[in-house]
N, C-alpha and C. Protein backbone atom coordinates (compact mmCIF):
# COMPACT_ATOMS: atom_id res chain seq x y z
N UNK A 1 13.79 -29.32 24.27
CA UNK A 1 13.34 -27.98 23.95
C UNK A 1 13.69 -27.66 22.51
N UNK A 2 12.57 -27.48 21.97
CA UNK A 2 12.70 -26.59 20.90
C UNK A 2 13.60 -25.64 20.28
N UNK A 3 14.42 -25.27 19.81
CA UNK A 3 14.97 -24.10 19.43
C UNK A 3 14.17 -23.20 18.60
N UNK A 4 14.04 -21.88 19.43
CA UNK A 4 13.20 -21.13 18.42
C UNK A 4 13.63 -20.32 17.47
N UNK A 5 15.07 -20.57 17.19
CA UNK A 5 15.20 -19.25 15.87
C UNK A 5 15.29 -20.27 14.76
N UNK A 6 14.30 -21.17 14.30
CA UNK A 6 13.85 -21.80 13.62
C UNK A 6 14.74 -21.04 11.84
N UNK A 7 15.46 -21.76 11.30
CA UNK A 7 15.33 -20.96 10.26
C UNK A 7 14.67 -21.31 9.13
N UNK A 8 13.08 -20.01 9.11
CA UNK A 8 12.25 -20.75 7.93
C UNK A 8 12.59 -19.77 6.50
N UNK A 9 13.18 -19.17 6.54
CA UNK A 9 14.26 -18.01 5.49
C UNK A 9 15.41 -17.63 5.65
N UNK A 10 16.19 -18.06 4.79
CA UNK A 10 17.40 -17.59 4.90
C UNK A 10 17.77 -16.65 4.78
N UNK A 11 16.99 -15.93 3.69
CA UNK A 11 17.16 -14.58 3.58
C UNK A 11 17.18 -13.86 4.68
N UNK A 12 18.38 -12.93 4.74
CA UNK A 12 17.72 -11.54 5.41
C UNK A 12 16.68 -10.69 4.98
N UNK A 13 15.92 -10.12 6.59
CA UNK A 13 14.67 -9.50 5.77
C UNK A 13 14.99 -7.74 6.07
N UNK A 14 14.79 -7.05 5.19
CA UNK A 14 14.25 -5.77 6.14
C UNK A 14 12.94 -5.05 6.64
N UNK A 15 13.17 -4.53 7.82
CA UNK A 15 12.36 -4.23 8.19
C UNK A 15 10.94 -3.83 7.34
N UNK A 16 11.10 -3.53 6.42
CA UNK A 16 9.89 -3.38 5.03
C UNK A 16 9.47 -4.51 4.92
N UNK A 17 10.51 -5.26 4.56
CA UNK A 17 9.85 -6.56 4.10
C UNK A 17 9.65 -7.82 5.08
N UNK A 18 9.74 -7.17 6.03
CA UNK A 18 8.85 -8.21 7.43
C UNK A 18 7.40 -7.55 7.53
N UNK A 19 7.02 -6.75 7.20
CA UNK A 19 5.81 -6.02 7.15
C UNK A 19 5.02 -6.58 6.31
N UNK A 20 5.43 -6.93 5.00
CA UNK A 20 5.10 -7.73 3.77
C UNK A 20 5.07 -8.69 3.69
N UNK A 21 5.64 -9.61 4.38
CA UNK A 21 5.60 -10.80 4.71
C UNK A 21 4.70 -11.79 5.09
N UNK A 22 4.29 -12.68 4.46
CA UNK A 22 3.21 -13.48 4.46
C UNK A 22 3.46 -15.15 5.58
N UNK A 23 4.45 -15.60 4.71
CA UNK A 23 4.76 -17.01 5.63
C UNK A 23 3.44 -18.13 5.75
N UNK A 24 3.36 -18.76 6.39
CA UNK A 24 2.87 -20.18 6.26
C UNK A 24 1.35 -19.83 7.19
N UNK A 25 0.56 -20.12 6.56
CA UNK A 25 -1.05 -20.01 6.63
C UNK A 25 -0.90 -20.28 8.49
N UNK A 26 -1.39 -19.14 9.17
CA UNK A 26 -1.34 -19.59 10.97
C UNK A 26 -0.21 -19.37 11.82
N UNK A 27 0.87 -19.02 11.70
CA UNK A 27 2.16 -18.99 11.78
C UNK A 27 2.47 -17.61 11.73
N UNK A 28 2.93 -17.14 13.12
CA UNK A 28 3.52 -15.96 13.33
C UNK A 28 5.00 -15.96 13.44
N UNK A 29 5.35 -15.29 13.27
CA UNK A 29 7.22 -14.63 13.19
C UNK A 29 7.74 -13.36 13.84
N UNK A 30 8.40 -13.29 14.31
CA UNK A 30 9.23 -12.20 15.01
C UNK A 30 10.46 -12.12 13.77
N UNK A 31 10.85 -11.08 13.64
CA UNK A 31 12.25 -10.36 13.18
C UNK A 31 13.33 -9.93 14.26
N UNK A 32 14.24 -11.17 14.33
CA UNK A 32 15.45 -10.83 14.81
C UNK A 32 16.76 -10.40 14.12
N UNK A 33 16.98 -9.40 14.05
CA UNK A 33 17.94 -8.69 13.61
C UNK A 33 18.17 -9.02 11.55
N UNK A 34 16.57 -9.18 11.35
CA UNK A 34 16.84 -9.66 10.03
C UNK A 34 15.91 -11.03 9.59
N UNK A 35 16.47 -12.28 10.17
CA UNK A 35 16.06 -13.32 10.02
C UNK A 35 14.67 -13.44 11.03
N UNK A 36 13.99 -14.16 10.33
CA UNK A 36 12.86 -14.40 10.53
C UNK A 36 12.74 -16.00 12.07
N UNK A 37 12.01 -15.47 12.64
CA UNK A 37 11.86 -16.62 13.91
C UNK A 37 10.16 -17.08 13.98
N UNK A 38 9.88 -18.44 13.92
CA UNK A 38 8.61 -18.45 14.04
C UNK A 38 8.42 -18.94 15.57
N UNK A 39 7.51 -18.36 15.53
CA UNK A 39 6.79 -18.13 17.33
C UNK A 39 6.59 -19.50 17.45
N UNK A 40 6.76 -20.24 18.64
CA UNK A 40 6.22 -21.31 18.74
C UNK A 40 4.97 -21.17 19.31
N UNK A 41 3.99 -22.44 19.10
CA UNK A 41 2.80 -22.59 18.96
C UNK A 41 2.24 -22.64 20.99
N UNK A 42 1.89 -21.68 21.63
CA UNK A 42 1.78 -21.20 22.67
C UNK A 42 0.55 -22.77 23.66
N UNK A 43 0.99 -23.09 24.66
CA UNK A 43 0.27 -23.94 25.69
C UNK A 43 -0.76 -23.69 26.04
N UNK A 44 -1.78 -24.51 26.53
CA UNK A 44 -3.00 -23.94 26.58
C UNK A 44 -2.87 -23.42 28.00
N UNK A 45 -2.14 -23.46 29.29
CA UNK A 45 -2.07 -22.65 30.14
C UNK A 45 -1.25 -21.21 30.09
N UNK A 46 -0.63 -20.71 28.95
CA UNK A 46 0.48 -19.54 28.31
C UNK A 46 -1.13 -19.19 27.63
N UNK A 47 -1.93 -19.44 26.51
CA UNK A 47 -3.04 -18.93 26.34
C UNK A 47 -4.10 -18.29 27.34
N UNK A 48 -4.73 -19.38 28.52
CA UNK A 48 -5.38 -18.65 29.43
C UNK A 48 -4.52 -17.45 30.10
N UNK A 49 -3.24 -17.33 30.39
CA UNK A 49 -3.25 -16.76 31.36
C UNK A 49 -3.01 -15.18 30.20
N UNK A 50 -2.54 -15.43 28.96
CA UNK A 50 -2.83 -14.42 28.22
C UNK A 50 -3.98 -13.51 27.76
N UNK A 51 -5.01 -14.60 27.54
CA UNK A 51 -6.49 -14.10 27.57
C UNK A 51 -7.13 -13.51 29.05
N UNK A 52 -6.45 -13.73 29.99
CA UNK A 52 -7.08 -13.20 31.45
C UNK A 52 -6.04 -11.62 31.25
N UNK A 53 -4.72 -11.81 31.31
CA UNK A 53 -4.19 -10.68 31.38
C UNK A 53 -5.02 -9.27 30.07
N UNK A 54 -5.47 -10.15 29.16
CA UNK A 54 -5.64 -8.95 27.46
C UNK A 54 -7.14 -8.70 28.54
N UNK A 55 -8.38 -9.19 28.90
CA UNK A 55 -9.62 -8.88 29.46
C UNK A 55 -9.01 -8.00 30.28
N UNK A 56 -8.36 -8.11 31.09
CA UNK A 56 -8.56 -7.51 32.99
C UNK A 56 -7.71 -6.25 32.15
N UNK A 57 -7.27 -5.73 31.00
CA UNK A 57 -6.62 -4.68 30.86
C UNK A 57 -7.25 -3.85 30.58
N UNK A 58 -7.98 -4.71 29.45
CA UNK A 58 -9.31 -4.00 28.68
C UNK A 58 -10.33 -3.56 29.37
N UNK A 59 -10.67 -4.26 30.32
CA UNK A 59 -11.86 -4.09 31.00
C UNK A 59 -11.54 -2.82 31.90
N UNK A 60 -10.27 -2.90 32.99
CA UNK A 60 -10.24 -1.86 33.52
C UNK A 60 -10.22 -0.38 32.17
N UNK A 61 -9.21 -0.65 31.11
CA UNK A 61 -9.13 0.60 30.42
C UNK A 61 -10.79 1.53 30.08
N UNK A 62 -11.72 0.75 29.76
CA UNK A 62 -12.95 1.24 29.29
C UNK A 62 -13.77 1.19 30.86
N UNK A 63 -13.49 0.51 31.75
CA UNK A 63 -13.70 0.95 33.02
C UNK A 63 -13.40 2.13 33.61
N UNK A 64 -12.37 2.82 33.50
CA UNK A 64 -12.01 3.96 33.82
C UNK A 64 -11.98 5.24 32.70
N UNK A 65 -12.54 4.53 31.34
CA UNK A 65 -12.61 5.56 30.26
C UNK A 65 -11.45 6.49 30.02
N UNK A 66 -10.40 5.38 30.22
CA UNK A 66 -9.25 5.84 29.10
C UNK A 66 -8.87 5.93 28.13
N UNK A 67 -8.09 6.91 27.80
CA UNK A 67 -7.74 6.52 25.76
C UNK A 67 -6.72 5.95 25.29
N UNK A 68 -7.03 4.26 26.39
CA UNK A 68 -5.91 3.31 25.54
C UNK A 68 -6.82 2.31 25.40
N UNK A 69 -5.98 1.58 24.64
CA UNK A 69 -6.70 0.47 24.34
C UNK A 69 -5.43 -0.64 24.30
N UNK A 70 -6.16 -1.83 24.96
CA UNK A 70 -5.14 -3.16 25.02
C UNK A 70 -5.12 -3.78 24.00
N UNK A 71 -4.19 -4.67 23.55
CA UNK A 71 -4.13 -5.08 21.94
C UNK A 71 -3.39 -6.74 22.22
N UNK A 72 -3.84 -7.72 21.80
CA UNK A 72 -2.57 -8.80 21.94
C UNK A 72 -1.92 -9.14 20.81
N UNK A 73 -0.74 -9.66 20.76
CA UNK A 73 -0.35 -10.29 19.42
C UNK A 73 -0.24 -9.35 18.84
N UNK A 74 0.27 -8.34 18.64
CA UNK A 74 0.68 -7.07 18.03
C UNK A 74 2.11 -7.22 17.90
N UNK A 75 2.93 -6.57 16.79
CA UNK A 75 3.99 -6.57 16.66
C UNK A 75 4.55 -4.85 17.47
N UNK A 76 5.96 -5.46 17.77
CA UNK A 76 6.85 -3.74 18.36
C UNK A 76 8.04 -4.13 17.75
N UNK A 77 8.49 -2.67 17.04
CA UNK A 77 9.69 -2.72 16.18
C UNK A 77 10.63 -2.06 17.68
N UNK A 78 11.76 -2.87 17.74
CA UNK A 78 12.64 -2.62 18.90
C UNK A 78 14.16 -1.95 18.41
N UNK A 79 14.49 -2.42 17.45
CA UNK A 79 16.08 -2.47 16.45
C UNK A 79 15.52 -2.37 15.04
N UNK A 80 16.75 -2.03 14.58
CA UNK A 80 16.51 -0.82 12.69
C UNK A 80 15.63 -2.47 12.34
N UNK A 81 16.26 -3.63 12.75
CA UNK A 81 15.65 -4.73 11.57
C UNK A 81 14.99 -5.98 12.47
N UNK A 82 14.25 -5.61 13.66
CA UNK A 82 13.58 -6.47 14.56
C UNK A 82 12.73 -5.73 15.46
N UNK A 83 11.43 -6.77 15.12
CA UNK A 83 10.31 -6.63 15.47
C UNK A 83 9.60 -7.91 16.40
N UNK A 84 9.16 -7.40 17.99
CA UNK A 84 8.56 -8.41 18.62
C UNK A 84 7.17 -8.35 18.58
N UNK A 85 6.55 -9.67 19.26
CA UNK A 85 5.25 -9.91 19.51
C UNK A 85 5.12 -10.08 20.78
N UNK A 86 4.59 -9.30 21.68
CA UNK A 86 4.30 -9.20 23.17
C UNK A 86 2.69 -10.26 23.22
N UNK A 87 2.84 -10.58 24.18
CA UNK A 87 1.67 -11.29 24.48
C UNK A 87 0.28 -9.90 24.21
N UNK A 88 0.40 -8.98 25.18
CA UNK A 88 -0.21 -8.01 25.57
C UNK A 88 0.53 -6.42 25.27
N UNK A 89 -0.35 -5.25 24.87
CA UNK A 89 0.59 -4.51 24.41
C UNK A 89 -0.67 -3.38 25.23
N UNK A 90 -0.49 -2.82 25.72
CA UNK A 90 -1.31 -1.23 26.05
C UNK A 90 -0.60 0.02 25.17
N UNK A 91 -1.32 1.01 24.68
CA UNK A 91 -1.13 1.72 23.82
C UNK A 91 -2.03 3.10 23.23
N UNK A 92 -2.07 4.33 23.71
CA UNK A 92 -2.93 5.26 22.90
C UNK A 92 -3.76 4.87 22.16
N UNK A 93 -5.07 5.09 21.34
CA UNK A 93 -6.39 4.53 20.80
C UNK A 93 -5.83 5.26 19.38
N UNK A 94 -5.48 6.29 19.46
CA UNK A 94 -4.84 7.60 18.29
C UNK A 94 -3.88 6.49 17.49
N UNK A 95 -3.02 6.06 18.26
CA UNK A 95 -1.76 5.41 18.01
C UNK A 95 -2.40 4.04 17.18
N UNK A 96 -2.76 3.34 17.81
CA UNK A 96 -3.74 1.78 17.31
C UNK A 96 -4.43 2.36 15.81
N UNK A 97 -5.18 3.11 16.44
CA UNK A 97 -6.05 3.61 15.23
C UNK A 97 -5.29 4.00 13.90
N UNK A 98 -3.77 4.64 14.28
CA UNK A 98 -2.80 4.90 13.04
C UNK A 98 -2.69 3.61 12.35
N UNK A 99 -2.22 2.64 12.99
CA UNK A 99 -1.89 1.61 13.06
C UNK A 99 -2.92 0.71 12.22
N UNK A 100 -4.08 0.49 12.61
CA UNK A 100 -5.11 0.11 11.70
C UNK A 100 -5.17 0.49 10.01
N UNK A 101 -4.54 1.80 9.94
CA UNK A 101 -5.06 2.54 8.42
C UNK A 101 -3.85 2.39 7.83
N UNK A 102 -2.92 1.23 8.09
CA UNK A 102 -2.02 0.43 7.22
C UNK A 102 -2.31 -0.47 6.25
N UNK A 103 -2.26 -0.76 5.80
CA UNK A 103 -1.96 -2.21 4.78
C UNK A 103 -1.38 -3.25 5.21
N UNK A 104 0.14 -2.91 5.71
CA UNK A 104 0.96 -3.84 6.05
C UNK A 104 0.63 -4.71 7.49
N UNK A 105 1.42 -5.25 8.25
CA UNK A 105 1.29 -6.25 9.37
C UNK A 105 1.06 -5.18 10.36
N UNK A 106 0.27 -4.92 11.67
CA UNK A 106 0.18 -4.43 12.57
C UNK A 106 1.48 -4.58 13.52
N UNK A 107 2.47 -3.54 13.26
CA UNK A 107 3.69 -3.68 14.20
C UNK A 107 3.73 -2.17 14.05
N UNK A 108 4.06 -2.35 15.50
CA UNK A 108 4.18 -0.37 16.37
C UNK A 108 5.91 -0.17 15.48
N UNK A 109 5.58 1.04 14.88
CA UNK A 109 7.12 1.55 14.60
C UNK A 109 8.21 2.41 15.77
N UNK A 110 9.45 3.06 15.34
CA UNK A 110 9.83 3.65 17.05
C UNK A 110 9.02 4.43 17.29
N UNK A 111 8.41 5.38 16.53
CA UNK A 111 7.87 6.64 16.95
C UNK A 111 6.26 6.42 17.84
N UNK A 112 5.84 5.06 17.73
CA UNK A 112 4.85 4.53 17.93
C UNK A 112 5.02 3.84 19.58
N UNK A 113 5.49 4.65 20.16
CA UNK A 113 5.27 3.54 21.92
C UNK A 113 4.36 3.28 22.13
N UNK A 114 4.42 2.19 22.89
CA UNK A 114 3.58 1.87 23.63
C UNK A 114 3.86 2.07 25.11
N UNK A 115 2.49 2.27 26.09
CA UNK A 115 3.14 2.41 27.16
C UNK A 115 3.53 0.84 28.17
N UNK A 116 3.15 -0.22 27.66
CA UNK A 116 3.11 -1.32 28.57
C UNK A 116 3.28 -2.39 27.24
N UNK A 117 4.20 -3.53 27.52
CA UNK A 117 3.93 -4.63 26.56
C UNK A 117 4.07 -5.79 27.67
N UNK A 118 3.46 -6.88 27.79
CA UNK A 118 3.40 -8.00 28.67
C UNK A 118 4.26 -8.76 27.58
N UNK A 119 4.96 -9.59 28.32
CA UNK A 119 5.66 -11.31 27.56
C UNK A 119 5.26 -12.28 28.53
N UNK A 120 4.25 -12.90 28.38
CA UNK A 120 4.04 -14.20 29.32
C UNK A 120 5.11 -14.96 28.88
N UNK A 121 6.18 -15.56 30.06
CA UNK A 121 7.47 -16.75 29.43
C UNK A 121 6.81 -17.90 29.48
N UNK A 122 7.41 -18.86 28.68
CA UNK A 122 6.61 -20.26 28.47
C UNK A 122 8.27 -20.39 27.89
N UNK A 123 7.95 -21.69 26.62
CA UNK A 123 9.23 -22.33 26.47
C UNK A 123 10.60 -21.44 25.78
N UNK A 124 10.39 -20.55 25.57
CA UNK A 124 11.32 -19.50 25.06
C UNK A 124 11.98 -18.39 26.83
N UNK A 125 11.35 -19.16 27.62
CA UNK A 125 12.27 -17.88 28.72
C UNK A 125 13.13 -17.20 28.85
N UNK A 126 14.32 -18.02 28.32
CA UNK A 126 15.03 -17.34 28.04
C UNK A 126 15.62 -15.61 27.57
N UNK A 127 14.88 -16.00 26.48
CA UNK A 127 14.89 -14.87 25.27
C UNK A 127 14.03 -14.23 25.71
N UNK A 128 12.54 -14.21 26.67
CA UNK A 128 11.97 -12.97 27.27
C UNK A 128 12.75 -12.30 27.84
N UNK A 129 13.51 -13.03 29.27
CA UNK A 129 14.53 -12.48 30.37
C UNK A 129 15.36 -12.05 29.79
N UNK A 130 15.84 -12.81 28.68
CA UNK A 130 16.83 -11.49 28.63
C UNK A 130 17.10 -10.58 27.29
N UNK A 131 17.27 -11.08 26.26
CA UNK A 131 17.00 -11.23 24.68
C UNK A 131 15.89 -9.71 24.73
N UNK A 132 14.94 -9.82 24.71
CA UNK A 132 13.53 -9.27 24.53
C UNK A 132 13.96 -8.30 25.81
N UNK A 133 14.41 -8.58 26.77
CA UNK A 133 14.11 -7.53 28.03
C UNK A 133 15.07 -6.50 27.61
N UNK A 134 16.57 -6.88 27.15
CA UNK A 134 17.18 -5.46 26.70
C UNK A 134 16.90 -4.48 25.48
N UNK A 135 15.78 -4.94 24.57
CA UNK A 135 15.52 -5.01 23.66
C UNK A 135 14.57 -3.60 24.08
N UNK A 136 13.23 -4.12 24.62
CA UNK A 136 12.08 -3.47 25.19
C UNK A 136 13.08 -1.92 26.06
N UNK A 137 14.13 -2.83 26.80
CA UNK A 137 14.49 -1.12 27.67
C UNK A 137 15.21 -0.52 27.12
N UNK A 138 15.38 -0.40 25.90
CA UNK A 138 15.98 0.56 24.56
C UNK A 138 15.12 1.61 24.23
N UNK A 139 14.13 0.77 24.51
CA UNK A 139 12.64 1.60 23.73
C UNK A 139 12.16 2.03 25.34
N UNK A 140 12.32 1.82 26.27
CA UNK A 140 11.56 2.14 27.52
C UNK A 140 12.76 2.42 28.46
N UNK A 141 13.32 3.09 28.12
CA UNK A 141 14.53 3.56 29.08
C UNK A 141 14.38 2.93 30.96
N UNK A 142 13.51 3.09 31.79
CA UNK A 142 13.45 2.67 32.70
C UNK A 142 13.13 1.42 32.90
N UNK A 143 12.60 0.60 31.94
CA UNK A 143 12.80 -1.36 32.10
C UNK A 143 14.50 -1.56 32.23
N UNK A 144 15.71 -1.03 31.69
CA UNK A 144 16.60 -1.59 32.02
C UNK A 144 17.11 -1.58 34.02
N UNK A 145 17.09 -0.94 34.27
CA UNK A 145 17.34 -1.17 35.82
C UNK A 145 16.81 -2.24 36.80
């Protein structure tokens, strides 16, 4: 197994400048507490079952003509200097739409919830279960229980 807190910068980043952040052509990164983690490169069964979960969200949302909209691969700022990537993220259309009329990387700030973020686990489980799960119920008070 892989280790994923890969270090491709030593630098610490801040939260600004993970926003700004460019990195290696294809290659996504999470901000853990600073340092930069690159995502590992996802299985083609962690893909399908991501692409079934982002449709069946979407589809019901504009099925029932709600005003959210499902998003994948979106960043959520969790801690002053870390930011995740949920597989799947549900979220206000208002909110997304803020979100769009950035410049910088598409990552929800605190004031920015979302109401639902999916983590499909694959080789990082770990760090979904638990890493990422206390993380998320900071920001979602009722995921910790």
């Amino acid at each position: 197994m892989v280790d994923s807190t890969v270090d491709v910068n030593p630098k610490t980043l801040t939260f600004a400048e993970y926003l700004e952040y460019t990195g290696k052509p294809g290659v996504m990164y999470e901000l853990y507490r600073g340092q930069l983690i690159e995502m590992p490169t996802p299985t083609g069964l962690h893909k399908l079952i991501c692409k079934f979960l982002f449709q069946e969200f979407l589809r019901y949302l504009v099925s029932e003509n709600f005003n959210l909209v499902a998003i994948d691969l979106t960043g959520v700022r969790t801690e002053k200097n870390t930011s995740r990537i949920p597989d799947v993220v549900v979220l206000l259309k208002s909110i997304w739409k803020n979100v769009c009329a950035r410049k910088q990387a598409a990552v929800l700030d605190f004031e920015e919830k979302p109401l639902l973020v999916v983590e499909v686990t694959s080789q990082n489980w770990r760090d979904d279960y638990g890493t990422k799960r206390d993380e998320y119920s900071r920001i979602f008070p009722s995921i910790g229980s």
